[in-house]
PDB file of N, CA and C in Angstrom:
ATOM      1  N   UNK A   1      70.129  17.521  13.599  1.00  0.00           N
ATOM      2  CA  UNK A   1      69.440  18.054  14.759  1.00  0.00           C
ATOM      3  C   UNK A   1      68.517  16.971  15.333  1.00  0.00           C
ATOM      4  N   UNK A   2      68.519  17.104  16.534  1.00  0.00           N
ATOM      5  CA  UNK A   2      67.814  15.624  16.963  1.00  0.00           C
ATOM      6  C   UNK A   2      66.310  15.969  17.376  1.00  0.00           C
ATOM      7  N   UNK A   3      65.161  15.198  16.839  1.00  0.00           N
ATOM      8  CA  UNK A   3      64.181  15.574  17.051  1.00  0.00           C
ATOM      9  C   UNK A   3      63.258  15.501  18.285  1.00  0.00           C
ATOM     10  N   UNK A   4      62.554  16.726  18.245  1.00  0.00           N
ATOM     11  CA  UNK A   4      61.833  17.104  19.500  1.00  0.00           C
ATOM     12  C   UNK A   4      60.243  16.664  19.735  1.00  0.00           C
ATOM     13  N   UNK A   5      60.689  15.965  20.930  1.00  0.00           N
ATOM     14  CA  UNK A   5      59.218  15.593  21.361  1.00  0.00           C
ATOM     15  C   UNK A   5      58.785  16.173  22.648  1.00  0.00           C
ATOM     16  N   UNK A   6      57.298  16.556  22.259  1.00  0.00           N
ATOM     17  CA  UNK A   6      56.808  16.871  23.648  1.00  0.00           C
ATOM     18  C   UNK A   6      56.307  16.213  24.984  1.00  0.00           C
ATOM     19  N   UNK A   7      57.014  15.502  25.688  1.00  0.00           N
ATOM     20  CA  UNK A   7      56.888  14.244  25.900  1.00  0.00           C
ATOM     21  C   UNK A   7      56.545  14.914  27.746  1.00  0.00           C
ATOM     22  N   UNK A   8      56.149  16.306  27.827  1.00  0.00           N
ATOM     23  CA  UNK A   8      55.150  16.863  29.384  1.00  0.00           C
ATOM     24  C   UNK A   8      53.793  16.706  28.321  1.00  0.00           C
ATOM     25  N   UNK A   9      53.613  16.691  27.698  1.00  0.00           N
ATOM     26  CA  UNK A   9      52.144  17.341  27.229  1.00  0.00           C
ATOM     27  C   UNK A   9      51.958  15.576  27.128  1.00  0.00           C
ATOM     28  N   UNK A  10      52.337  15.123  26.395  1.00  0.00           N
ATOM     29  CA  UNK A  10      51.965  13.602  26.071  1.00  0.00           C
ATOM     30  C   UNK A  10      51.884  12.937  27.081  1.00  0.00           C
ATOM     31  N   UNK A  11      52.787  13.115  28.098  1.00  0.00           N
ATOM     32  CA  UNK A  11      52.116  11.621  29.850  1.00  0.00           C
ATOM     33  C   UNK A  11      50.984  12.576  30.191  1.00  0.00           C
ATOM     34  N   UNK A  12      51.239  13.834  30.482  1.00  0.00           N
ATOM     35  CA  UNK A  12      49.558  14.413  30.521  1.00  0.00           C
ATOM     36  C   UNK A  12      48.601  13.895  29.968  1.00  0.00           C
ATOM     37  N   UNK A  13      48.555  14.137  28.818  1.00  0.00           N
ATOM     38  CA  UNK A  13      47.457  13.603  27.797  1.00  0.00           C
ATOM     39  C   UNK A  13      46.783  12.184  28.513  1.00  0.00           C
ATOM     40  N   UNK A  14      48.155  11.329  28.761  1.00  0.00           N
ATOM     41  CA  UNK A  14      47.998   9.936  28.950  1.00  0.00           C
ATOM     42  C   UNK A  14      47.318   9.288  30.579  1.00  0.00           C
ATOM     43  N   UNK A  15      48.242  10.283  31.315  1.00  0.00           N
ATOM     44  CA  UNK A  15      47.817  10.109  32.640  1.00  0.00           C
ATOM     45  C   UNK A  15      46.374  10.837  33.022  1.00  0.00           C
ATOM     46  N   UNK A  16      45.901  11.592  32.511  1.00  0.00           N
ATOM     47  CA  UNK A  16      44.124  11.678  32.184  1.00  0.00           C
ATOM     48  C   UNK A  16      43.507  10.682  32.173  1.00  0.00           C
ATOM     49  N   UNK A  17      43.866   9.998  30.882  1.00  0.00           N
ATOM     50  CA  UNK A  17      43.678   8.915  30.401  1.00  0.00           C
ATOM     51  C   UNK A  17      43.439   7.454  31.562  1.00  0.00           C
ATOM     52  N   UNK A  18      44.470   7.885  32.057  1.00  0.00           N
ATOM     53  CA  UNK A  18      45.172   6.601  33.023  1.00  0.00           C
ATOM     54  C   UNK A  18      44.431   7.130  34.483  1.00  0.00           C
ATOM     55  N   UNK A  19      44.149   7.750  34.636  1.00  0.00           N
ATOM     56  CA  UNK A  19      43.374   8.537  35.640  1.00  0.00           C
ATOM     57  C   UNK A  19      41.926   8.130  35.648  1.00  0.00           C
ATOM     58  N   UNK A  20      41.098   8.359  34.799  1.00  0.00           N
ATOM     59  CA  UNK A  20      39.741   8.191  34.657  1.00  0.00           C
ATOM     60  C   UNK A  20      39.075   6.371  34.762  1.00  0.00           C
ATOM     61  N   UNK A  21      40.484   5.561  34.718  1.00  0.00           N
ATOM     62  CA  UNK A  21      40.304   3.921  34.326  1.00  0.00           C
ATOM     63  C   UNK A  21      40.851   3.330  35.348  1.00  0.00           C
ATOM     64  N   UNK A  22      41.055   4.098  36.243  1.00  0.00           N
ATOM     65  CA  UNK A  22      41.586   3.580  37.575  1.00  0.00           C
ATOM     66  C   UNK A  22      40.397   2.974  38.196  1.00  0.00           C
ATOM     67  N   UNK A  23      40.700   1.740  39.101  1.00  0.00           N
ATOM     68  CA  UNK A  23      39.926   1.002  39.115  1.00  0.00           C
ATOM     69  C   UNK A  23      39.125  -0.024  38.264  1.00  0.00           C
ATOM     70  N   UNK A  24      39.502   0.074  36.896  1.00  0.00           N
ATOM     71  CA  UNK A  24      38.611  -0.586  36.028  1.00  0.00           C
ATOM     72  C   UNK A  24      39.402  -2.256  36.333  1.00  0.00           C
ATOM     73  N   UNK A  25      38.946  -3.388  35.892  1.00  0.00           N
ATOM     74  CA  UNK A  25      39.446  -5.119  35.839  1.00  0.00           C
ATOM     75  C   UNK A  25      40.562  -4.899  34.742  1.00  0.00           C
ATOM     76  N   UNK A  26      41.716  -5.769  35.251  1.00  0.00           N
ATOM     77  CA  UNK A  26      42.284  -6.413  34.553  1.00  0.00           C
ATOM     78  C   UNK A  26      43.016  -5.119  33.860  1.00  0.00           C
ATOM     79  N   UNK A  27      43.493  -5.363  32.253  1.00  0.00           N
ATOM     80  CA  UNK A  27      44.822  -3.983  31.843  1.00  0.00           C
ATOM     81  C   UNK A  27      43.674  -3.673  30.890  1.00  0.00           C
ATOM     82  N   UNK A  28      42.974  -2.440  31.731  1.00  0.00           N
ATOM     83  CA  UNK A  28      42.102  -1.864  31.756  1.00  0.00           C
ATOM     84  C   UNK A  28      42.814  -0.363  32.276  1.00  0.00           C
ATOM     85  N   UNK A  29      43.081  -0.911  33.098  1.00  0.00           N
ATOM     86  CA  UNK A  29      43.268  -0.129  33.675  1.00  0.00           C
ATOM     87  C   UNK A  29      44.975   0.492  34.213  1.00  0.00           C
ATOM     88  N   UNK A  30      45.779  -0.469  33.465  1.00  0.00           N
ATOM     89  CA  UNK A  30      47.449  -0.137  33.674  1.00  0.00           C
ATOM     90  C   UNK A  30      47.837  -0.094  32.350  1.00  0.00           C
ATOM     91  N   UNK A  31      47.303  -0.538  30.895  1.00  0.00           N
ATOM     92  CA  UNK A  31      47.922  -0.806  29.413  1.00  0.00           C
ATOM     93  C   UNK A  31      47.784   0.147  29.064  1.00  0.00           C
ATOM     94  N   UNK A  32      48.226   1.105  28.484  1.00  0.00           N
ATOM     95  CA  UNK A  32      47.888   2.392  27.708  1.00  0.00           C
ATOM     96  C   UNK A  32      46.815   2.235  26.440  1.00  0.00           C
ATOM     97  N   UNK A  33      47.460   1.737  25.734  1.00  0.00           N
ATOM     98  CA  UNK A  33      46.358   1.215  24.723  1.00  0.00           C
ATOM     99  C   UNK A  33      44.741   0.517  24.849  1.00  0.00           C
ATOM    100  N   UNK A  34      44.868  -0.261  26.049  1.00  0.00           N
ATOM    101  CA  UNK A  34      43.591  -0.816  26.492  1.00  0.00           C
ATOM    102  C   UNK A  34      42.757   0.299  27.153  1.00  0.00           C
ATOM    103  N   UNK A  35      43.426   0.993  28.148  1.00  0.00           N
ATOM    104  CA  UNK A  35      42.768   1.674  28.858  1.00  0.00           C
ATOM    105  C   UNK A  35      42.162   2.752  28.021  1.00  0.00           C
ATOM    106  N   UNK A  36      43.112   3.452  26.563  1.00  0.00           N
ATOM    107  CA  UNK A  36      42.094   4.600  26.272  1.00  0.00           C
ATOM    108  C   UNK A  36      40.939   4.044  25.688  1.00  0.00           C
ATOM    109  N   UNK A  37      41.111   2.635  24.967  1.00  0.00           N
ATOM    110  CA  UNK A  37      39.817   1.940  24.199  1.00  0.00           C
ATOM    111  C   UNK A  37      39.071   1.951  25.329  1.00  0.00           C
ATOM    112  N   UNK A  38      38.890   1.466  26.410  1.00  0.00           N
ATOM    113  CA  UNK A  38      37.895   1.467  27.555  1.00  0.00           C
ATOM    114  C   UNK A  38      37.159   2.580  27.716  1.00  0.00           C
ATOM    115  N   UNK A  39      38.632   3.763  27.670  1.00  0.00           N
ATOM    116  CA  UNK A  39      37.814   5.496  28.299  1.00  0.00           C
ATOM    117  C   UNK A  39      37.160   5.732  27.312  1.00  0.00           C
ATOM    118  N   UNK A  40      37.444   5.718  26.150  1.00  0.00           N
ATOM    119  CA  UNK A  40      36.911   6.092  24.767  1.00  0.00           C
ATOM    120  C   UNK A  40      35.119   5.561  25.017  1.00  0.00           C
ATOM    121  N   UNK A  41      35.209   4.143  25.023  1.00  0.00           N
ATOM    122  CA  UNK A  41      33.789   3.057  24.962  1.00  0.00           C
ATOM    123  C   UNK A  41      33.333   3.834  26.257  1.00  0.00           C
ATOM    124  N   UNK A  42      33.461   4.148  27.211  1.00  0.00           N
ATOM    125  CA  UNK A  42      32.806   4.729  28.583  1.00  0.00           C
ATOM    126  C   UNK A  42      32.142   6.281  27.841  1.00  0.00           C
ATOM    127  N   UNK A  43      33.188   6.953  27.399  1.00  0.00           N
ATOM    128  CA  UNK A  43      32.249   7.921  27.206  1.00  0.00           C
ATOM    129  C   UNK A  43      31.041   8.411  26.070  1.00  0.00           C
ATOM    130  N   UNK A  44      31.322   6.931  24.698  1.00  0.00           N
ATOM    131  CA  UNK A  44      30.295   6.727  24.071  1.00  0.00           C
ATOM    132  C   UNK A  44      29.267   6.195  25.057  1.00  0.00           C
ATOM    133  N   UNK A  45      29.340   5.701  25.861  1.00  0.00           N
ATOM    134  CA  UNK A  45      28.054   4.908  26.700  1.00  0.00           C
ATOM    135  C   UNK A  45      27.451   5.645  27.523  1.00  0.00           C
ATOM    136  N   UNK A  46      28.280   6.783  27.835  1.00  0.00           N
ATOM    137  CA  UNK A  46      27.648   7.728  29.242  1.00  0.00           C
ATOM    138  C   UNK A  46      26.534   8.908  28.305  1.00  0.00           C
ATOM    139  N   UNK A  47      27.029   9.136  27.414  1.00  0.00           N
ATOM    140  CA  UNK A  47      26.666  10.073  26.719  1.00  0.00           C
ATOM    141  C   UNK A  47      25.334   9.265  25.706  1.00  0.00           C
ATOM    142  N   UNK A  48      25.328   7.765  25.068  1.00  0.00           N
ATOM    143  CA  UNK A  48      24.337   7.383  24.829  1.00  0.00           C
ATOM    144  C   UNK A  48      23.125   7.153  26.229  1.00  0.00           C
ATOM    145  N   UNK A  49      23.592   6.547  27.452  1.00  0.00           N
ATOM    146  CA  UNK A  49      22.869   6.459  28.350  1.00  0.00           C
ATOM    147  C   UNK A  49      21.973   7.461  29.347  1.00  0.00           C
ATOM    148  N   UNK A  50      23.225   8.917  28.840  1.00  0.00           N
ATOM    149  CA  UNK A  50      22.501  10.062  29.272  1.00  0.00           C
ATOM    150  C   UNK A  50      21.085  10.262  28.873  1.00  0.00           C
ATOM    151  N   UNK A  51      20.697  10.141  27.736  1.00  0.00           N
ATOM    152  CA  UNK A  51      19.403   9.891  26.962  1.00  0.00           C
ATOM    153  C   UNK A  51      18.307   8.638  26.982  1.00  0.00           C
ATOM    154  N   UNK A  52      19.271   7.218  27.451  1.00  0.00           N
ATOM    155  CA  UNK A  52      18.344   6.359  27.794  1.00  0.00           C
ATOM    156  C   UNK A  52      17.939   6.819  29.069  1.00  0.00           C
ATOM    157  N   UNK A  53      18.381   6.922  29.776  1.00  0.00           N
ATOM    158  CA  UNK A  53      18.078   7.277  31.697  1.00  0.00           C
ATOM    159  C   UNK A  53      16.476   8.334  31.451  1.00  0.00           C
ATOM    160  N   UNK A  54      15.930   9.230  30.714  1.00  0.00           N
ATOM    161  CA  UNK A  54      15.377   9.712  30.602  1.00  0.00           C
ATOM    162  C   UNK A  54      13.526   9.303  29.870  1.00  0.00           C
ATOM    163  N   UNK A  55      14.357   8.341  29.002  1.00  0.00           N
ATOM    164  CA  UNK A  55      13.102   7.872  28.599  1.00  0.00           C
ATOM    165  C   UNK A  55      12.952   6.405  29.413  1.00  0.00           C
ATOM    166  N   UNK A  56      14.117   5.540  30.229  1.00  0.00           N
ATOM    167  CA  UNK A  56      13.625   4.893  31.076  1.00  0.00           C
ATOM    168  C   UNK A  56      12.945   5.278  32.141  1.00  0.00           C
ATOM    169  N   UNK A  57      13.174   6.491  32.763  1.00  0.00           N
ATOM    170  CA  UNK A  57      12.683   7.222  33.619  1.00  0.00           C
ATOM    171  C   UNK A  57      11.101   7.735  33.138  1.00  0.00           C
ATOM    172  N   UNK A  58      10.794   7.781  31.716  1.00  0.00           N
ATOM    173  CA  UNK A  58       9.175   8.255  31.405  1.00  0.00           C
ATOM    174  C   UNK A  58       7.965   7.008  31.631  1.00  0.00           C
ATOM    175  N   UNK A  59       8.858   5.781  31.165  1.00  0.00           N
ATOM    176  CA  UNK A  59       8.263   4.508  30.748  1.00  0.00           C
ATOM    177  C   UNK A  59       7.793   4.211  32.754  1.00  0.00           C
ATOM    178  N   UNK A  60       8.488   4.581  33.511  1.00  0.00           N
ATOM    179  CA  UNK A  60       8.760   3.762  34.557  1.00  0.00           C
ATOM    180  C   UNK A  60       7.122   5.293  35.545  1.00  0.00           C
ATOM    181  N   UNK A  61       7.306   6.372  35.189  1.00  0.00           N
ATOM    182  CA  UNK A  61       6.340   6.687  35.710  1.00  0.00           C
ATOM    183  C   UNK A  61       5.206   6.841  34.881  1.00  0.00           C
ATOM    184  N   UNK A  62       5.203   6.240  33.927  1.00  0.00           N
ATOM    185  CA  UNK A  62       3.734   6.080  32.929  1.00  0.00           C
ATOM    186  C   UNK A  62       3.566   4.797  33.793  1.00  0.00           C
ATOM    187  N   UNK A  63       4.134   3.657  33.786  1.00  0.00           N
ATOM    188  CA  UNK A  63       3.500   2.491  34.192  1.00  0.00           C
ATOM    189  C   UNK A  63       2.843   2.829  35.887  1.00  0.00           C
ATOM    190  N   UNK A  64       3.540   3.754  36.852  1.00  0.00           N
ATOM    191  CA  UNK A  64       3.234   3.522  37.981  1.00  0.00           C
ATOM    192  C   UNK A  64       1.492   4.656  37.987  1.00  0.00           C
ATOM    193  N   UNK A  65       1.513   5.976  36.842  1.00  0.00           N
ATOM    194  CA  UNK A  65       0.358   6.290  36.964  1.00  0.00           C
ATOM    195  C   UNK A  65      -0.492   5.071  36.542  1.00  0.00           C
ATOM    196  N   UNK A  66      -0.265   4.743  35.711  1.00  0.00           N
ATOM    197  CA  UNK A  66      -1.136   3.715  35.019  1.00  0.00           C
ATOM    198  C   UNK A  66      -1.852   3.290  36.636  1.00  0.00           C
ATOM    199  N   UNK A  67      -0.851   2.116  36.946  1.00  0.00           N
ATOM    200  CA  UNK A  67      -1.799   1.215  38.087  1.00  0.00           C
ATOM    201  C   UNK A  67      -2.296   2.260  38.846  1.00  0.00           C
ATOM    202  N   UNK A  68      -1.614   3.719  39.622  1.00  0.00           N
ATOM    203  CA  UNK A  68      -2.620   3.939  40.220  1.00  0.00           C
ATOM    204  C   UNK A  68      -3.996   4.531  39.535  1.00  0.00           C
ATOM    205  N   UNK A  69      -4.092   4.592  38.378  1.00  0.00           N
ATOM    206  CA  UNK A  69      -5.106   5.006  37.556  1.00  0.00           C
ATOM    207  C   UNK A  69      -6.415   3.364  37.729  1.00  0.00           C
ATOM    208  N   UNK A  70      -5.639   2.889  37.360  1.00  0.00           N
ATOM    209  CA  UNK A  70      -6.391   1.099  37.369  1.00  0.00           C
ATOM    210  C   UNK A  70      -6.932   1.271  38.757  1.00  0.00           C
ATOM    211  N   UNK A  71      -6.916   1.633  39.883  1.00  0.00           N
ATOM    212  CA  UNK A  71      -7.282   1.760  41.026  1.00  0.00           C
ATOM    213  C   UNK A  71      -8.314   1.874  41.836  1.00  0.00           C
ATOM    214  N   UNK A  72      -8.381   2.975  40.173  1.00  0.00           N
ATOM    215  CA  UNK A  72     -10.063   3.449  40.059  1.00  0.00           C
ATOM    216  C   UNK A  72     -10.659   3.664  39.417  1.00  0.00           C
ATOM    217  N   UNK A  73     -10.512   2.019  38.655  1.00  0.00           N
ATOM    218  CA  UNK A  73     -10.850   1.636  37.257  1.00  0.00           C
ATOM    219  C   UNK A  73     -11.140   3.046  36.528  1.00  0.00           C
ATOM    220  N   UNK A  74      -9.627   3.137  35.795  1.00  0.00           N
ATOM    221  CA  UNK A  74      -9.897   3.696  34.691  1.00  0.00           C
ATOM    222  C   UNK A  74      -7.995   3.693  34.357  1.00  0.00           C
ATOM    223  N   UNK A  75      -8.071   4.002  32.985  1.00  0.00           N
ATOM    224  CA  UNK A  75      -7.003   3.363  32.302  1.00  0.00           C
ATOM    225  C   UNK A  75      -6.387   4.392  32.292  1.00  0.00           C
ATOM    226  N   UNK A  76      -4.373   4.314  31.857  1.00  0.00           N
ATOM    227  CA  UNK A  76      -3.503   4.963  31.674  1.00  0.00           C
ATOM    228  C   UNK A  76      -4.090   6.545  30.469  1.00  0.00           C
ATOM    229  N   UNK A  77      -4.582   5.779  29.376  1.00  0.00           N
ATOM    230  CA  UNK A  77      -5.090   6.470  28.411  1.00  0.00           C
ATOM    231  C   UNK A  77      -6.277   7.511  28.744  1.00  0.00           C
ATOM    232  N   UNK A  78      -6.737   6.753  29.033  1.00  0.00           N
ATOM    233  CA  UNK A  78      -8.496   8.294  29.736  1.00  0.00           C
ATOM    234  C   UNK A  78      -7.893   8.975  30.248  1.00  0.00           C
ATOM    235  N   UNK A  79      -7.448   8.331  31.390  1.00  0.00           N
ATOM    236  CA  UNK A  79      -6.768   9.465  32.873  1.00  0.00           C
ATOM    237  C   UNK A  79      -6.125  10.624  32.060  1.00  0.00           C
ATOM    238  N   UNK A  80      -5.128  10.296  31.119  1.00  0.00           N
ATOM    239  CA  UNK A  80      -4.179  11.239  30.893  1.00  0.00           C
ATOM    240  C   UNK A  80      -5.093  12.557  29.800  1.00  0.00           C
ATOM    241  N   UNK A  81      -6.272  11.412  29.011  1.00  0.00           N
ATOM    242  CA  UNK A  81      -6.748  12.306  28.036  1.00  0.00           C
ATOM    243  C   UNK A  81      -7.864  13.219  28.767  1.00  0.00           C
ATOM    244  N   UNK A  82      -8.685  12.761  30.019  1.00  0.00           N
ATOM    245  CA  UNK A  82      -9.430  13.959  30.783  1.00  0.00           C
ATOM    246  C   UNK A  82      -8.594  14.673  31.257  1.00  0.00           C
ATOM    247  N   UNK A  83      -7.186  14.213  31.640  1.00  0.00           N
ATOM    248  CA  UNK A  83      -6.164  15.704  32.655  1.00  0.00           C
ATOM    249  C   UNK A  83      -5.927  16.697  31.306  1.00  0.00           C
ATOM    250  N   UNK A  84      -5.787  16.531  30.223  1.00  0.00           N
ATOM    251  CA  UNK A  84      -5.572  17.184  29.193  1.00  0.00           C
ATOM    252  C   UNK A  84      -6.937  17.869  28.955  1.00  0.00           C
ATOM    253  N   UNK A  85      -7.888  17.597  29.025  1.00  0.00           N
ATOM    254  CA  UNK A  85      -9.083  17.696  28.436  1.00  0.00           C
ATOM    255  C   UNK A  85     -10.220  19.330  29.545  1.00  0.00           C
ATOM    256  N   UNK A  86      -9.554  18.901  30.946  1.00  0.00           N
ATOM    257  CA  UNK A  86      -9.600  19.622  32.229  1.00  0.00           C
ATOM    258  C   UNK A  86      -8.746  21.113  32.262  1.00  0.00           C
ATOM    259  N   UNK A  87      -7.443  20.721  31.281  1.00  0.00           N
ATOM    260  CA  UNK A  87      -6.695  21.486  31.411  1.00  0.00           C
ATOM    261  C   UNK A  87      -5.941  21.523  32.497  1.00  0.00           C
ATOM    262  N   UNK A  88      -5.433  20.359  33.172  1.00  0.00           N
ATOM    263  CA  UNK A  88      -4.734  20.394  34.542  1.00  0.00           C
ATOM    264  C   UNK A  88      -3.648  19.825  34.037  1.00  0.00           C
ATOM    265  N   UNK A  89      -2.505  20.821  34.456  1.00  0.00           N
ATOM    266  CA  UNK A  89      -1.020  20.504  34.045  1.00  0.00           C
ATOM    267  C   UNK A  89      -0.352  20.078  34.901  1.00  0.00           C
ATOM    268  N   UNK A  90      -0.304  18.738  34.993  1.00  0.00           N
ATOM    269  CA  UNK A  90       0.764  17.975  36.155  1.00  0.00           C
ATOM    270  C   UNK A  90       1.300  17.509  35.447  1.00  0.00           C
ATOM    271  N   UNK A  91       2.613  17.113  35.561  1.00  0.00           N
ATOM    272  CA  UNK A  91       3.850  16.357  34.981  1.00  0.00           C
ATOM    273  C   UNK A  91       3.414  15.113  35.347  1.00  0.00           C
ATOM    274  N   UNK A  92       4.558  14.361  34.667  1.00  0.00           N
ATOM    275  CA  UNK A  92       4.351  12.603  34.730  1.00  0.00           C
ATOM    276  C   UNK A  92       4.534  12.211  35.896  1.00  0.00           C
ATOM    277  N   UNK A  93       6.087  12.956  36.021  1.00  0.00           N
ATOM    278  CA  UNK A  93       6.516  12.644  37.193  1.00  0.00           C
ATOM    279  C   UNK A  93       6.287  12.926  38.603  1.00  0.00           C
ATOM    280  N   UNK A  94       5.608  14.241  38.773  1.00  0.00           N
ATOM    281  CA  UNK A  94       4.690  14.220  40.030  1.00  0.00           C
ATOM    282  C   UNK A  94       3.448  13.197  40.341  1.00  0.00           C
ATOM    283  N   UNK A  95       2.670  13.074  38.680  1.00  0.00           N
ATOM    284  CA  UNK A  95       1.647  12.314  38.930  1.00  0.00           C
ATOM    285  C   UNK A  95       2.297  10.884  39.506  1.00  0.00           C
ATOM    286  N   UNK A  96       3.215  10.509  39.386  1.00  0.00           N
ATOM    287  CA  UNK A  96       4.097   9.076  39.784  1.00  0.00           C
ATOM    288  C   UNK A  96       4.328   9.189  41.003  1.00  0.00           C
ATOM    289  N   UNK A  97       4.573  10.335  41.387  1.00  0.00           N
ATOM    290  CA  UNK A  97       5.460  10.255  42.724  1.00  0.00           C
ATOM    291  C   UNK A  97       3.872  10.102  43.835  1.00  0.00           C
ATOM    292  N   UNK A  98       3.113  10.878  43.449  1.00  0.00           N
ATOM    293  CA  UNK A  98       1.798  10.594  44.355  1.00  0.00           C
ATOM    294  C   UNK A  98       0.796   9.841  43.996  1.00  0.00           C
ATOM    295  N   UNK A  99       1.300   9.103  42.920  1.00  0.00           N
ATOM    296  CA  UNK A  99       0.039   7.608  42.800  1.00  0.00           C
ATOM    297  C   UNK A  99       0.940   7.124  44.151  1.00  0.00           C
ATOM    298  N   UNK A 100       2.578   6.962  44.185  1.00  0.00           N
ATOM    299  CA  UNK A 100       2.944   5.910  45.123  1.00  0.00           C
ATOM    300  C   UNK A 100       3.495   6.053  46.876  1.00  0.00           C
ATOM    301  N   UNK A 101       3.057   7.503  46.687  1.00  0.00           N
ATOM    302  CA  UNK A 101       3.649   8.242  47.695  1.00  0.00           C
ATOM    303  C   UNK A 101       2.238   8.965  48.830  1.00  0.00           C
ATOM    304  N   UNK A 102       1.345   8.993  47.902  1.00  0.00           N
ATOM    305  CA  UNK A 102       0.048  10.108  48.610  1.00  0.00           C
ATOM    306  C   UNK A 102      -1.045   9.581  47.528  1.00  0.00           C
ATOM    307  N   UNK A 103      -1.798   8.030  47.530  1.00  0.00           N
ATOM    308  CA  UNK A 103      -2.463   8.139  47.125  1.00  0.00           C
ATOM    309  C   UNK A 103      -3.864   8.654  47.254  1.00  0.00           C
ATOM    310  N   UNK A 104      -4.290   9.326  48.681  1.00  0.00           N
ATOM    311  CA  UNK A 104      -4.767  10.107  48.653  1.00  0.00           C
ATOM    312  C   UNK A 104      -5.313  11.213  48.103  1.00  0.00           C
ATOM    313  N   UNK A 105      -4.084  12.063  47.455  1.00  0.00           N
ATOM    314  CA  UNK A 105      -3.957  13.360  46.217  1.00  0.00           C
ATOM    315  C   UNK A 105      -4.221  12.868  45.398  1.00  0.00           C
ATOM    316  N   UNK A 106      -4.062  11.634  45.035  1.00  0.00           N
ATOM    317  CA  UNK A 106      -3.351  10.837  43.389  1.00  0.00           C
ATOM    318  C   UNK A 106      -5.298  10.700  43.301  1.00  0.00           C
ATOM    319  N   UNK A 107      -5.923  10.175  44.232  1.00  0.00           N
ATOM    320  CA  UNK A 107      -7.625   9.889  44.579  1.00  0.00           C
ATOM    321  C   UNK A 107      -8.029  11.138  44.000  1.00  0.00           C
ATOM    322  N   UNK A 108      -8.021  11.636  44.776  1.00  0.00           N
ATOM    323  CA  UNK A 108      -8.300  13.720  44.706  1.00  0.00           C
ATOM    324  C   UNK A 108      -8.153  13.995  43.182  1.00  0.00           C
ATOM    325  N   UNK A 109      -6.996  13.980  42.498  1.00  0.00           N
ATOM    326  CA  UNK A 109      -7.024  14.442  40.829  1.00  0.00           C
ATOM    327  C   UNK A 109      -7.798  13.426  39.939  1.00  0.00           C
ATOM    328  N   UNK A 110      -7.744  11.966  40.758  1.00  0.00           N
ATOM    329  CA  UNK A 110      -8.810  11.119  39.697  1.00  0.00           C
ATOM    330  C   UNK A 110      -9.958  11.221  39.553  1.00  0.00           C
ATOM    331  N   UNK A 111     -10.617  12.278  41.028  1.00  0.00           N
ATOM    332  CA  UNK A 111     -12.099  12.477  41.137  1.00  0.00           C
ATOM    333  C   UNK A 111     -12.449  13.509  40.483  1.00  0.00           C
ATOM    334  N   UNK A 112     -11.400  14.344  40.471  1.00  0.00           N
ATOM    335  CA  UNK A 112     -11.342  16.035  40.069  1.00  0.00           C
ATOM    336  C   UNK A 112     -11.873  15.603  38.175  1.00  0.00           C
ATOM    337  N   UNK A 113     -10.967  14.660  37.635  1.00  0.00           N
ATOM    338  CA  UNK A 113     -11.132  14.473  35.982  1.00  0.00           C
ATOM    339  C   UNK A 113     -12.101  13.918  35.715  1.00  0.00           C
ATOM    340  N   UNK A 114     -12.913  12.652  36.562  1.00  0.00           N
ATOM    341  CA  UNK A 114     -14.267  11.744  36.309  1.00  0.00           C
ATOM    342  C   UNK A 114     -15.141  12.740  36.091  1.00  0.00           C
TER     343      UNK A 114
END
């Protein structure tokens, strides 16, 4: 009896595969074998980077309160420990967006904690 392969389910499988690496350099993107090592490494990286993007994203509005904190002379550290201390719950990321956006407001909550 001659043996059976499922050979709709398998170019499926493959053309997914071959689908998602389109566009990639070089046989990347036409080798079967290369291309799933590529898709494979892409989605370890998307899925590790999902998590960097987040804490690059904390680092990046700690530094921008910071300076506007320095502004008016007073440091990343106080600022954050009188907003705690006040009991005023602003996120990082608002406080970021209006040190660089409305420093005006960003003035307003630094006077509010002194």
């Amino acid at each position: 009896m001659p043996r059976s392969v499922n050979v709709v389910a398998a170019r499926a499988r493959r053309k997914k595969i071959m689908k998602e690496t389109r566009g990639q350099f070089g046989r990347r993107k036409n080798v079967w074998t290369v291309a799933k090592n590529a898709y494979e490494k892409g989605m370890v990286y998307a899925y590790r980077d999902r998590r960097t993007k987040k804490r690059n994203f904390r680092a990046l509005w700690i530094q921008r309160i910071n300076a506007g904190a320095r502004e008016h002379g007073m440091s990343y550290s106080v600022f954050m420990g009188k907003l705690h201390a006040k009991n005023i719950e602003i996120s990082r990321k608002v406080l970021a967006d209006l040190a660089m956006n409305n420093p005006e407001a960003f003035k307003a909550i630094v006077d509010a904690v002194k």
